[in-house]
ModelCIF file with pLDDT and N, C-alpha, C, O atoms, coordinates in Angstrom:
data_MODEL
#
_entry.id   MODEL 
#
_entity.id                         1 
_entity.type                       polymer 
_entity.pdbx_number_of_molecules   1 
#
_entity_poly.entity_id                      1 
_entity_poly.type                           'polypeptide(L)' 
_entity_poly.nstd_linkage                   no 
_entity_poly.nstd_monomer                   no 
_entity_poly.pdbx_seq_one_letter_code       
;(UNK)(UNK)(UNK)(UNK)(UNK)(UNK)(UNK)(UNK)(UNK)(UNK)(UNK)(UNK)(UNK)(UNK)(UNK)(UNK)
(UNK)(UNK)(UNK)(UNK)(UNK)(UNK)(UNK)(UNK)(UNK)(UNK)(UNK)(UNK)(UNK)(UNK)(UNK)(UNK)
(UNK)(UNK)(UNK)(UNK)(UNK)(UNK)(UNK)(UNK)(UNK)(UNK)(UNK)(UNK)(UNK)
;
_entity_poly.pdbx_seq_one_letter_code_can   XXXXXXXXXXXXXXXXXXXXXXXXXXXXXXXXXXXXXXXXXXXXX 
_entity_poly.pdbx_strand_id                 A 
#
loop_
_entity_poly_seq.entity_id 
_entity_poly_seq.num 
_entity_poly_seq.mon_id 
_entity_poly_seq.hetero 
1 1  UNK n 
1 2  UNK n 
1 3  UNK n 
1 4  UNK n 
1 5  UNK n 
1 6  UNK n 
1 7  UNK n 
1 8  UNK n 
1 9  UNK n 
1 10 UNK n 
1 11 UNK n 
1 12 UNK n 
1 13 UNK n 
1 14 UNK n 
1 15 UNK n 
1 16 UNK n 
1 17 UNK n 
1 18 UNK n 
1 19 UNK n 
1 20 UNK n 
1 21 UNK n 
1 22 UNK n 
1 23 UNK n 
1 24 UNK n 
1 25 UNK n 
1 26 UNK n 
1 27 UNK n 
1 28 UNK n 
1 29 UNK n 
1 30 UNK n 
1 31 UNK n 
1 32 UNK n 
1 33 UNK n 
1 34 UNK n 
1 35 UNK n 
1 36 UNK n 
1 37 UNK n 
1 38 UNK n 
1 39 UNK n 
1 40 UNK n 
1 41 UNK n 
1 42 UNK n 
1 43 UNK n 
1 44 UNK n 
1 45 UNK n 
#
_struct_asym.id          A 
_struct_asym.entity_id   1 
#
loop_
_ma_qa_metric.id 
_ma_qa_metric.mode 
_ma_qa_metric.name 
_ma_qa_metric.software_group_id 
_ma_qa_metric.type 
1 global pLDDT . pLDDT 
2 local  pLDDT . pLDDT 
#
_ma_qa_metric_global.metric_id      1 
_ma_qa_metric_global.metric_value   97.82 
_ma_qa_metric_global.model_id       1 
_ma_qa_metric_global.ordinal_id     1 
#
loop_
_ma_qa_metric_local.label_asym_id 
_ma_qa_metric_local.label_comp_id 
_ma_qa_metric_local.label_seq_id 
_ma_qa_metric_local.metric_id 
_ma_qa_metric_local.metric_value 
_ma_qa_metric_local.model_id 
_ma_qa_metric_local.ordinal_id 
A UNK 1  2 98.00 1 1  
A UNK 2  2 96.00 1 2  
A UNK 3  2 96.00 1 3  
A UNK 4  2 98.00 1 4  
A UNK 5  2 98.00 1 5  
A UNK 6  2 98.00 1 6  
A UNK 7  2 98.00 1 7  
A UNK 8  2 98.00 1 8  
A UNK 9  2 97.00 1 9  
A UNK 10 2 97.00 1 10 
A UNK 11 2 98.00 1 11 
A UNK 12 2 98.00 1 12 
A UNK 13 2 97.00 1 13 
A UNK 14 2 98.00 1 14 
A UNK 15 2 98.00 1 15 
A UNK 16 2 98.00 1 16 
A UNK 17 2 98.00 1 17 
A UNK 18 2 98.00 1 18 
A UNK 19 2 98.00 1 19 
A UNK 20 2 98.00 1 20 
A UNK 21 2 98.00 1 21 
A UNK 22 2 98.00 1 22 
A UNK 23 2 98.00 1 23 
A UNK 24 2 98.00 1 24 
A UNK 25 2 98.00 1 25 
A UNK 26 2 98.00 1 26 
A UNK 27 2 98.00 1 27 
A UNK 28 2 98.00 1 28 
A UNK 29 2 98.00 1 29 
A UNK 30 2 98.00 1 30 
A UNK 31 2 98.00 1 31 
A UNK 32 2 98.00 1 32 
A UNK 33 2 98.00 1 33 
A UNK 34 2 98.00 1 34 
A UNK 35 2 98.00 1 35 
A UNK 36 2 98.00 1 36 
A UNK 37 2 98.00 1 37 
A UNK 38 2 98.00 1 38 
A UNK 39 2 98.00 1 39 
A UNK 40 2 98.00 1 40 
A UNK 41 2 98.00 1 41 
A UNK 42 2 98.00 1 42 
A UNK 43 2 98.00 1 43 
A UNK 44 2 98.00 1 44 
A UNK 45 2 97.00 1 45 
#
loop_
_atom_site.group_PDB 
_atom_site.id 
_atom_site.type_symbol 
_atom_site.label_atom_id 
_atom_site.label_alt_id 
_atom_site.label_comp_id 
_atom_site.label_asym_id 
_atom_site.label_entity_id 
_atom_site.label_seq_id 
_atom_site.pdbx_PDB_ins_code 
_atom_site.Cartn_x 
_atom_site.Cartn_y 
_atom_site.Cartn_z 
_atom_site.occupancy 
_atom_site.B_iso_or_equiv 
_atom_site.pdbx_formal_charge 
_atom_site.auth_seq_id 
_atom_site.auth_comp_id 
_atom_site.auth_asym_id 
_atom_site.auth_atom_id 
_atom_site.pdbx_PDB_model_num 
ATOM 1   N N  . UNK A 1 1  ? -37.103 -34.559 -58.346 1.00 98.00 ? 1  UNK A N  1 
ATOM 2   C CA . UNK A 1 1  ? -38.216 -35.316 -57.790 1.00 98.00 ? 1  UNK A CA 1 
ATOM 3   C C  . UNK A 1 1  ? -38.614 -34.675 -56.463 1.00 98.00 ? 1  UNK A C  1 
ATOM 4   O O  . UNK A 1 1  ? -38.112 -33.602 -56.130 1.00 98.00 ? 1  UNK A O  1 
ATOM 5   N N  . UNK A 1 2  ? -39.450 -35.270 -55.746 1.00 96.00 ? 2  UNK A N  1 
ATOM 6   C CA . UNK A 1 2  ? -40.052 -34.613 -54.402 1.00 96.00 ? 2  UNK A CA 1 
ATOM 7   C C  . UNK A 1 2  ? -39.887 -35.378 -53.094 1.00 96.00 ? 2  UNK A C  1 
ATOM 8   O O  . UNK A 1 2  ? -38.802 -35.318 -52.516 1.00 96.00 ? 2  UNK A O  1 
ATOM 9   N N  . UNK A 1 3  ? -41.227 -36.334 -52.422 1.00 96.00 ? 3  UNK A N  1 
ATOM 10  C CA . UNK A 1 3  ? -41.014 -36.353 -52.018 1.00 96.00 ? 3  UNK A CA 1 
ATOM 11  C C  . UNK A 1 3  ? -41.304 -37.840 -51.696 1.00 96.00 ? 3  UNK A C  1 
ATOM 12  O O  . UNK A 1 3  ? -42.194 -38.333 -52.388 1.00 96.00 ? 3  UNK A O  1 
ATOM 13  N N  . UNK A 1 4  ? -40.592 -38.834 -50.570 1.00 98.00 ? 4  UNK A N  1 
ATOM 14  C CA . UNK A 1 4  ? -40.680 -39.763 -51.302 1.00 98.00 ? 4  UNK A CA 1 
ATOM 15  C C  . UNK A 1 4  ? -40.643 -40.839 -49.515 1.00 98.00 ? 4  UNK A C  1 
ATOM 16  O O  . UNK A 1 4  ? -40.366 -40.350 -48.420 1.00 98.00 ? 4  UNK A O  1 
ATOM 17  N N  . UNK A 1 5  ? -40.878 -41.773 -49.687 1.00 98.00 ? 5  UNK A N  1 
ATOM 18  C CA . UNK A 1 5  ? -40.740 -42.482 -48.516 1.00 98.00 ? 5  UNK A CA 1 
ATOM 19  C C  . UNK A 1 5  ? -39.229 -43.119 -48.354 1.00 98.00 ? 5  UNK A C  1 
ATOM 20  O O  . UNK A 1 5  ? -38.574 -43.669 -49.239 1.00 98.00 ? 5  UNK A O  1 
ATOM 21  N N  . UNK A 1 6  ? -38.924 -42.935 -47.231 1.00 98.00 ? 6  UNK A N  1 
ATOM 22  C CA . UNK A 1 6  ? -37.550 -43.532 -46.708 1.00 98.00 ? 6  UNK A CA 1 
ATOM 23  C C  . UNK A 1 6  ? -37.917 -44.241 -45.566 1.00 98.00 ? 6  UNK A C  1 
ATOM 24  O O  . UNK A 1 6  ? -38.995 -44.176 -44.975 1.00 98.00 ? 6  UNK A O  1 
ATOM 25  N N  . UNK A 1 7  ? -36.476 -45.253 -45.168 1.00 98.00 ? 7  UNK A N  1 
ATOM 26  C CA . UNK A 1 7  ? -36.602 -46.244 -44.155 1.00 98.00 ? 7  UNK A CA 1 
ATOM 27  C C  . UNK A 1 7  ? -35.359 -46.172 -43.498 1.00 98.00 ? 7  UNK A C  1 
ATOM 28  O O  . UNK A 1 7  ? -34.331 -45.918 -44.126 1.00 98.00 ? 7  UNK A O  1 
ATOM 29  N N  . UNK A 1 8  ? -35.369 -46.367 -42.334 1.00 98.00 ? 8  UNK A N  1 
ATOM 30  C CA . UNK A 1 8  ? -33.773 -46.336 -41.820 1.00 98.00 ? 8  UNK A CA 1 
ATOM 31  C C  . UNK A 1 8  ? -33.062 -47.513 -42.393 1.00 98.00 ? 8  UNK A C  1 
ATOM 32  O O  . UNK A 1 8  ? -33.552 -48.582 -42.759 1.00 98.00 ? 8  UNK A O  1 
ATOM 33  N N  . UNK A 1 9  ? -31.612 -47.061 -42.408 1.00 97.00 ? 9  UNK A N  1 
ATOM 34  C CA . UNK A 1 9  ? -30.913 -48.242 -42.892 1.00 97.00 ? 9  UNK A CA 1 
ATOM 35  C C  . UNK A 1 9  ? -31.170 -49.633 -41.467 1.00 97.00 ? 9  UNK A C  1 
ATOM 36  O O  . UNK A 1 9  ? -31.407 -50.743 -41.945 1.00 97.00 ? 9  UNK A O  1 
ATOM 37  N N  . UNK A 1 10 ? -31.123 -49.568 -39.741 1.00 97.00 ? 10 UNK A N  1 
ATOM 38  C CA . UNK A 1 10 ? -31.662 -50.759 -39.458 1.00 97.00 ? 10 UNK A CA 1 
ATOM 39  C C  . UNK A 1 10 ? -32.540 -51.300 -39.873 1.00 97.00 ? 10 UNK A C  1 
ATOM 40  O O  . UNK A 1 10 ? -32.351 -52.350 -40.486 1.00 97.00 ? 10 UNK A O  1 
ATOM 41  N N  . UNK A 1 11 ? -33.716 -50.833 -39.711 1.00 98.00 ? 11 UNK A N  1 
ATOM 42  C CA . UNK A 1 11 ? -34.908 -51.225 -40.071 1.00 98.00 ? 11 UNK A CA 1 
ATOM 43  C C  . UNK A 1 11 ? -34.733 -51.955 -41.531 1.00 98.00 ? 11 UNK A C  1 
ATOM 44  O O  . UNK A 1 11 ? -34.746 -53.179 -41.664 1.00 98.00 ? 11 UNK A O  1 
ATOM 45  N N  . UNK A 1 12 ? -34.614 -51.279 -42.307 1.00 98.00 ? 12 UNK A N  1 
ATOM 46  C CA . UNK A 1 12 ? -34.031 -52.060 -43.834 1.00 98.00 ? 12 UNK A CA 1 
ATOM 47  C C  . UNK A 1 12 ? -33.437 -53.499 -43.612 1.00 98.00 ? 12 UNK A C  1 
ATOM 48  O O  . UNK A 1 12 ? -33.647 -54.589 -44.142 1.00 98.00 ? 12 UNK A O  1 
ATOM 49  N N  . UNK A 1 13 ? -32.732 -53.119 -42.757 1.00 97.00 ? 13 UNK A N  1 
ATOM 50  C CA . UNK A 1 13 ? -31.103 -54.656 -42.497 1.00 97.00 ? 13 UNK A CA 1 
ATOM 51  C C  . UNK A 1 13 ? -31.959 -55.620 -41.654 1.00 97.00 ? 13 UNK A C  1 
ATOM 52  O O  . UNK A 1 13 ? -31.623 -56.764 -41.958 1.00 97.00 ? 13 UNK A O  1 
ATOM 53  N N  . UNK A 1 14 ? -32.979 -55.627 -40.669 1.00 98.00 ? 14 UNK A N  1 
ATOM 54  C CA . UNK A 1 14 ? -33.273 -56.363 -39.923 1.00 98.00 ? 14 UNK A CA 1 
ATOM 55  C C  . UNK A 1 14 ? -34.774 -56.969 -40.512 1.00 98.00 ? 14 UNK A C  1 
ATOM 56  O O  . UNK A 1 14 ? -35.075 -58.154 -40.652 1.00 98.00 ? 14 UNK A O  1 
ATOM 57  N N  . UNK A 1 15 ? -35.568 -55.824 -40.795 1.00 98.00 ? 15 UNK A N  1 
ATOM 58  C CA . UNK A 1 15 ? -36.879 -56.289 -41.652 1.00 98.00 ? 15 UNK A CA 1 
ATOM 59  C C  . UNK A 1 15 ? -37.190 -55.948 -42.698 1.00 98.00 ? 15 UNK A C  1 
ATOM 60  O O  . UNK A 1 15 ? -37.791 -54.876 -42.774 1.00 98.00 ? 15 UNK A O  1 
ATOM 61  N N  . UNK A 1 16 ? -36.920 -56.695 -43.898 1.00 98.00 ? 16 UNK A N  1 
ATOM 62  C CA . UNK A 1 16 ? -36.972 -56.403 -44.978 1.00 98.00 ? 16 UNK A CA 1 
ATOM 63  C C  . UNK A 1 16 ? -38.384 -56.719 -45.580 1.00 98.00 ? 16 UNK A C  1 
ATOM 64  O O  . UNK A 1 16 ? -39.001 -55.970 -46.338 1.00 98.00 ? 16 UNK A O  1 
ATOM 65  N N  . UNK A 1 17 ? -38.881 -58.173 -45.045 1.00 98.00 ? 17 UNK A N  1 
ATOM 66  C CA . UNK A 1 17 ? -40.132 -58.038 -45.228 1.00 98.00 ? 17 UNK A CA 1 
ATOM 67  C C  . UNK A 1 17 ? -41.360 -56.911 -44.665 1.00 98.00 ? 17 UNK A C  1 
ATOM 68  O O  . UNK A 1 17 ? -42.393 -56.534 -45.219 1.00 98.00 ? 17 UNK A O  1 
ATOM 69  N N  . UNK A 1 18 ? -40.910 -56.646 -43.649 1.00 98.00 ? 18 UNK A N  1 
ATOM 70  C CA . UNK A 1 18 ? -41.611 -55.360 -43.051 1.00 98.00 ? 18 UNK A CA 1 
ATOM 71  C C  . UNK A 1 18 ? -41.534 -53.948 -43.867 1.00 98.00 ? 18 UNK A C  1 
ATOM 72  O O  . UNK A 1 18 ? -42.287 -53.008 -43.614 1.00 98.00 ? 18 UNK A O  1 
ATOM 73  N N  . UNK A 1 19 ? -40.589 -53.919 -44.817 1.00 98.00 ? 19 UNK A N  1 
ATOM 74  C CA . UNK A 1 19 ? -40.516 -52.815 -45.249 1.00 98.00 ? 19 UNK A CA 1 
ATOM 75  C C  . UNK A 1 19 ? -41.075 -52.702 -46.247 1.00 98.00 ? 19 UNK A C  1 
ATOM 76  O O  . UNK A 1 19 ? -41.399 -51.582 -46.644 1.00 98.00 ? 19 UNK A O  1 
ATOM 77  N N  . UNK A 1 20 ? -41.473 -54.300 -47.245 1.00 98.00 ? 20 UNK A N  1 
ATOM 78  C CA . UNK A 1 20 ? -41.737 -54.331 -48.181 1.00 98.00 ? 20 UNK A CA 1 
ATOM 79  C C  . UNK A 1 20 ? -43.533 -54.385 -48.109 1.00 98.00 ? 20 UNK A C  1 
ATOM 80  O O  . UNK A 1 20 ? -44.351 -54.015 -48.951 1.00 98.00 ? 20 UNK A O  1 
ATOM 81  N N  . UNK A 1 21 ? -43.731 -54.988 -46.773 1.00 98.00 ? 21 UNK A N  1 
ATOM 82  C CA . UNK A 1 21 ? -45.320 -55.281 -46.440 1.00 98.00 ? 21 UNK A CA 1 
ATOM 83  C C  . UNK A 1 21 ? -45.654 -53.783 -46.091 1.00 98.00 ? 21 UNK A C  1 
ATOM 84  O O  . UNK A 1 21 ? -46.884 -53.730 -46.067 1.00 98.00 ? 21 UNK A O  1 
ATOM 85  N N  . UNK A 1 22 ? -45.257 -52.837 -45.876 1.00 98.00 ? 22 UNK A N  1 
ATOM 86  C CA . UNK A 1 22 ? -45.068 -51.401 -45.371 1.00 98.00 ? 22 UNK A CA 1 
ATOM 87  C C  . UNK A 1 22 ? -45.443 -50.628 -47.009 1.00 98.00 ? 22 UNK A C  1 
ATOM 88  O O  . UNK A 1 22 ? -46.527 -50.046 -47.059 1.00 98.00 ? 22 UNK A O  1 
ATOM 89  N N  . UNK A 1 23 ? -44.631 -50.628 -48.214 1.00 98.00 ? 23 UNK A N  1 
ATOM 90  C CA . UNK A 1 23 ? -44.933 -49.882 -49.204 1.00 98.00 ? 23 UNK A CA 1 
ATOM 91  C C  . UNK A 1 23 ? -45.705 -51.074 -50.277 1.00 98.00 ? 23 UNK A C  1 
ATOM 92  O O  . UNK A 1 23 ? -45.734 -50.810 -51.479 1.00 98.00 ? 23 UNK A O  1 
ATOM 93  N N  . UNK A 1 24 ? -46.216 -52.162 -49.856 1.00 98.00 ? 24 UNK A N  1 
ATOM 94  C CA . UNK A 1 24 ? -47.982 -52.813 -50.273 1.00 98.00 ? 24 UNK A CA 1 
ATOM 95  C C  . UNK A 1 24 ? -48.853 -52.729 -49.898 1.00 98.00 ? 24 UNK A C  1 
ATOM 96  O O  . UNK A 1 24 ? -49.843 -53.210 -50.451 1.00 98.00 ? 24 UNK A O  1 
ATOM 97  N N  . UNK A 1 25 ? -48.909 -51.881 -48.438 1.00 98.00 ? 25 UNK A N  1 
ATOM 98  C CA . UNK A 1 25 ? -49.963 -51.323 -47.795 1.00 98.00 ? 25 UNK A CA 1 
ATOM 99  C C  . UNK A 1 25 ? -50.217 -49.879 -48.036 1.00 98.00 ? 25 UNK A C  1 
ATOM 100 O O  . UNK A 1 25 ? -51.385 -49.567 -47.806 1.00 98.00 ? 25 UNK A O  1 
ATOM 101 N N  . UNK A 1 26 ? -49.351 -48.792 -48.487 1.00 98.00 ? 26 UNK A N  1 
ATOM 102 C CA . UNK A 1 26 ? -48.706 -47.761 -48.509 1.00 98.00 ? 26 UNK A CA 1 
ATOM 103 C C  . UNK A 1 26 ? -49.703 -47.651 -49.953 1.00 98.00 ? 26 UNK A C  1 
ATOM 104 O O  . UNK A 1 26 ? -50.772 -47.043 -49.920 1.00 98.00 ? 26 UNK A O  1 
ATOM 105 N N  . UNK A 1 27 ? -49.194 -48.321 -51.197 1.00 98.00 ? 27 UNK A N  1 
ATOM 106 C CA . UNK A 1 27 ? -49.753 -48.226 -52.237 1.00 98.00 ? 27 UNK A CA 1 
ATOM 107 C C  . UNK A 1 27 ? -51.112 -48.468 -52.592 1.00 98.00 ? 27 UNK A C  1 
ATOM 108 O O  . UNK A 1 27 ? -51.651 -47.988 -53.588 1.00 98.00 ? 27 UNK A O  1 
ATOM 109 N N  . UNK A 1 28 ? -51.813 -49.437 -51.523 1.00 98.00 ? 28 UNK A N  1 
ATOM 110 C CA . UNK A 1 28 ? -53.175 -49.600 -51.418 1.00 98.00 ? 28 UNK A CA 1 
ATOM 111 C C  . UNK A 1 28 ? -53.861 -48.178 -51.548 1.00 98.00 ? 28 UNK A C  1 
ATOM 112 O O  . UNK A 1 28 ? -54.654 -47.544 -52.245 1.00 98.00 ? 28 UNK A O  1 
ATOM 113 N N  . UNK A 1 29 ? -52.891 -48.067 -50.213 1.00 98.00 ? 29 UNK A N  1 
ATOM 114 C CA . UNK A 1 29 ? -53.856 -46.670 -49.477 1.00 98.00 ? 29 UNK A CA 1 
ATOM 115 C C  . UNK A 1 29 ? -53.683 -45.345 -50.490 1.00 98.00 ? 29 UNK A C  1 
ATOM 116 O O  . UNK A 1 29 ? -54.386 -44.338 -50.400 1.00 98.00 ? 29 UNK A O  1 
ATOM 117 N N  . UNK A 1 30 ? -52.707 -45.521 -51.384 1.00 98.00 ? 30 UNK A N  1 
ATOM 118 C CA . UNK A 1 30 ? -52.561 -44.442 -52.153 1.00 98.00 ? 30 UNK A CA 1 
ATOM 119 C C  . UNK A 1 30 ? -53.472 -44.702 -53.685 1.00 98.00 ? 30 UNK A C  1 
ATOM 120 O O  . UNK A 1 30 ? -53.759 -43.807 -54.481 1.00 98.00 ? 30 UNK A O  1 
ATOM 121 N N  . UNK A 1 31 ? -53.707 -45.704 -53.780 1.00 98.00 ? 31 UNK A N  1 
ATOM 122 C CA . UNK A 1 31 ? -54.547 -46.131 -54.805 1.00 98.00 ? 31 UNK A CA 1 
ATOM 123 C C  . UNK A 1 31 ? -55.981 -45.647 -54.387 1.00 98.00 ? 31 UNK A C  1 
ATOM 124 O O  . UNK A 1 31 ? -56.749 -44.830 -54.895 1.00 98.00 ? 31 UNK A O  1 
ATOM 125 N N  . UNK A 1 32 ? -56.061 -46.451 -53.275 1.00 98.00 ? 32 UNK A N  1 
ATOM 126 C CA . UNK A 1 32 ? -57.854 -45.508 -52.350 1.00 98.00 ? 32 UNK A CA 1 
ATOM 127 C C  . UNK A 1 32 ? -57.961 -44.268 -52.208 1.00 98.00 ? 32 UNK A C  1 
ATOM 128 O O  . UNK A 1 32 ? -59.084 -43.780 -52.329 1.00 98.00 ? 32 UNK A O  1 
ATOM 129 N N  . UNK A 1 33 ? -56.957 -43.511 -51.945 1.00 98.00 ? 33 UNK A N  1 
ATOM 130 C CA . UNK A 1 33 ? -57.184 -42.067 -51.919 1.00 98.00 ? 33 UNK A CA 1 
ATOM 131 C C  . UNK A 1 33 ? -57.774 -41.038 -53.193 1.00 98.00 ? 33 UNK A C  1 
ATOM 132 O O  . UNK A 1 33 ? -58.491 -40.039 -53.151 1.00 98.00 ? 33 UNK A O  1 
ATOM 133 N N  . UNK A 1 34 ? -57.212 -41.672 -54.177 1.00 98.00 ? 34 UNK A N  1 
ATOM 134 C CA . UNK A 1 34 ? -56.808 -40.947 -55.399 1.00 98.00 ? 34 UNK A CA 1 
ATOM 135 C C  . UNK A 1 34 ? -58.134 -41.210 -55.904 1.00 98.00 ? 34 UNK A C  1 
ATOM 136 O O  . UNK A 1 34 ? -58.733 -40.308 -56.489 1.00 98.00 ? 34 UNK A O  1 
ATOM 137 N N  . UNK A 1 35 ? -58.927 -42.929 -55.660 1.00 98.00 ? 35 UNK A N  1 
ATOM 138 C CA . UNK A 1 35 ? -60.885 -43.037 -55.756 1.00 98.00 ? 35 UNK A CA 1 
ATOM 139 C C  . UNK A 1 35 ? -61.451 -42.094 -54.978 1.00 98.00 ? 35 UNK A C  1 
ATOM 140 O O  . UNK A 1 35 ? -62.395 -41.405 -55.364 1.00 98.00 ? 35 UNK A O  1 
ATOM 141 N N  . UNK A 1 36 ? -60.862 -41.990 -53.714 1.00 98.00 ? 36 UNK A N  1 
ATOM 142 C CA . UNK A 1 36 ? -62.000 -41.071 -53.022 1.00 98.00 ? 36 UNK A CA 1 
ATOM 143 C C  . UNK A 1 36 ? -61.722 -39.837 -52.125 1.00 98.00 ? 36 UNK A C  1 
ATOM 144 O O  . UNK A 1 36 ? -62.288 -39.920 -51.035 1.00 98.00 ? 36 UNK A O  1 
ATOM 145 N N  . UNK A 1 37 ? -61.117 -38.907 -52.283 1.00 98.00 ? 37 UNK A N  1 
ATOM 146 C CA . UNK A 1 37 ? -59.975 -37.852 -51.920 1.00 98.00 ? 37 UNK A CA 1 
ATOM 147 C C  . UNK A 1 37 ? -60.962 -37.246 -51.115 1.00 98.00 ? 37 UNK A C  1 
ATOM 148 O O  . UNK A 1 37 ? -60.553 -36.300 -50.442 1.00 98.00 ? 37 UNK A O  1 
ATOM 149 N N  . UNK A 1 38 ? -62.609 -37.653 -50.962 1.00 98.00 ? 38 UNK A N  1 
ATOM 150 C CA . UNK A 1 38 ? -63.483 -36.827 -50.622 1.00 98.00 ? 38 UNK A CA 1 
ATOM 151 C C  . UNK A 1 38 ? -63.443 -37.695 -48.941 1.00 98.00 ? 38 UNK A C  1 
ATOM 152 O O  . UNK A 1 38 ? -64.198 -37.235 -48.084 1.00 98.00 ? 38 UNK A O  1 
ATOM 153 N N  . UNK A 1 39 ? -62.635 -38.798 -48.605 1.00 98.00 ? 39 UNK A N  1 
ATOM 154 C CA . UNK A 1 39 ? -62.797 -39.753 -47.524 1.00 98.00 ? 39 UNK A CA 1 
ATOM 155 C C  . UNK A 1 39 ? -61.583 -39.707 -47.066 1.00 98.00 ? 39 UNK A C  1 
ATOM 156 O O  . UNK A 1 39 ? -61.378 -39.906 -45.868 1.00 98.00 ? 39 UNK A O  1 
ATOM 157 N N  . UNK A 1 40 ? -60.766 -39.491 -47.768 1.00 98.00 ? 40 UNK A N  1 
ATOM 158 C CA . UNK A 1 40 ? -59.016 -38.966 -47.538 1.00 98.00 ? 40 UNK A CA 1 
ATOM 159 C C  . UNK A 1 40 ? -59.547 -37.810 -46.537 1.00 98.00 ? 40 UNK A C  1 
ATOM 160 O O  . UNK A 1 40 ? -59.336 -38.068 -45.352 1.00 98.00 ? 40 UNK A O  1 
ATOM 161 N N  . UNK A 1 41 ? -60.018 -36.922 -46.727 1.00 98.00 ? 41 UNK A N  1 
ATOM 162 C CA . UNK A 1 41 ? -60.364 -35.351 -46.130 1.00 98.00 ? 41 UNK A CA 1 
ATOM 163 C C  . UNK A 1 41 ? -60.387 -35.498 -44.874 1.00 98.00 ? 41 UNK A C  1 
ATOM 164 O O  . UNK A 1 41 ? -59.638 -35.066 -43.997 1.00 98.00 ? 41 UNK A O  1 
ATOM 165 N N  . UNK A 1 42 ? -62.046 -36.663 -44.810 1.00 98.00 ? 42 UNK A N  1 
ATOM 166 C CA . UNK A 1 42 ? -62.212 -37.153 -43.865 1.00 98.00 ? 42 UNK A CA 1 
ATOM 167 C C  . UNK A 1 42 ? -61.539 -37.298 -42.326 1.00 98.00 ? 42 UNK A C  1 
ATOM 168 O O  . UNK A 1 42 ? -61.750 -36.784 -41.228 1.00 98.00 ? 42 UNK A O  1 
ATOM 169 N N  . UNK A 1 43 ? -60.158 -38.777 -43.146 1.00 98.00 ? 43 UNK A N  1 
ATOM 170 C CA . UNK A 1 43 ? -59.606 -38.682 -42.261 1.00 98.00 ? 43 UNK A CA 1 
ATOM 171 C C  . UNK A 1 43 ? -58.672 -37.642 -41.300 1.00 98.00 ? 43 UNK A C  1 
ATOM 172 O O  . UNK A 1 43 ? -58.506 -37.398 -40.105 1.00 98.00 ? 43 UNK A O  1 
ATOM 173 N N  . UNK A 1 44 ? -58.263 -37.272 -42.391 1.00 98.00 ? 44 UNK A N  1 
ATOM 174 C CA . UNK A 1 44 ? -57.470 -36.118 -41.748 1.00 98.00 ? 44 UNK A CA 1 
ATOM 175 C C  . UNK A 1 44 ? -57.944 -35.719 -40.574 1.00 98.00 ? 44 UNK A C  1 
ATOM 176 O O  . UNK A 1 44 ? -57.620 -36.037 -39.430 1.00 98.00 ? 44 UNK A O  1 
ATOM 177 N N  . UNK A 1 45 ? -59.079 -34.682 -41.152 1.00 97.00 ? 45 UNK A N  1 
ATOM 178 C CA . UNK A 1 45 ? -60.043 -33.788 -39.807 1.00 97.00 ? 45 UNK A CA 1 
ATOM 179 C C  . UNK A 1 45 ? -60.192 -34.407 -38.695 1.00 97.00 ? 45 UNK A C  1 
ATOM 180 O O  . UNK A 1 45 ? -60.813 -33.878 -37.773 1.00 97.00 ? 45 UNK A O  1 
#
């Protein structure tokens, strides 16, 4: 496999909801990109 998102183990132990509200925001944004890769660019630059 490649490459992949990680979390520290505190962060994990103390906010779990944070981590989880973290890769539902994460997947949004990866869902939007993949519609418009031409606005992804965008941001970058």
């Amino acid at each position: 496999y490649g490459n992949v998102v990680m979390v520290s183990p505190k962060f994990a132990a103390e906010k779990p909801e944070a981590v989880r509200g973290l890769l539902r925001a994460i997947t949004k944004g990866v869902r939007d990109t993949v519609a418009d890769p031409e606005l992804g660019g965008k941001l970058v630059i």
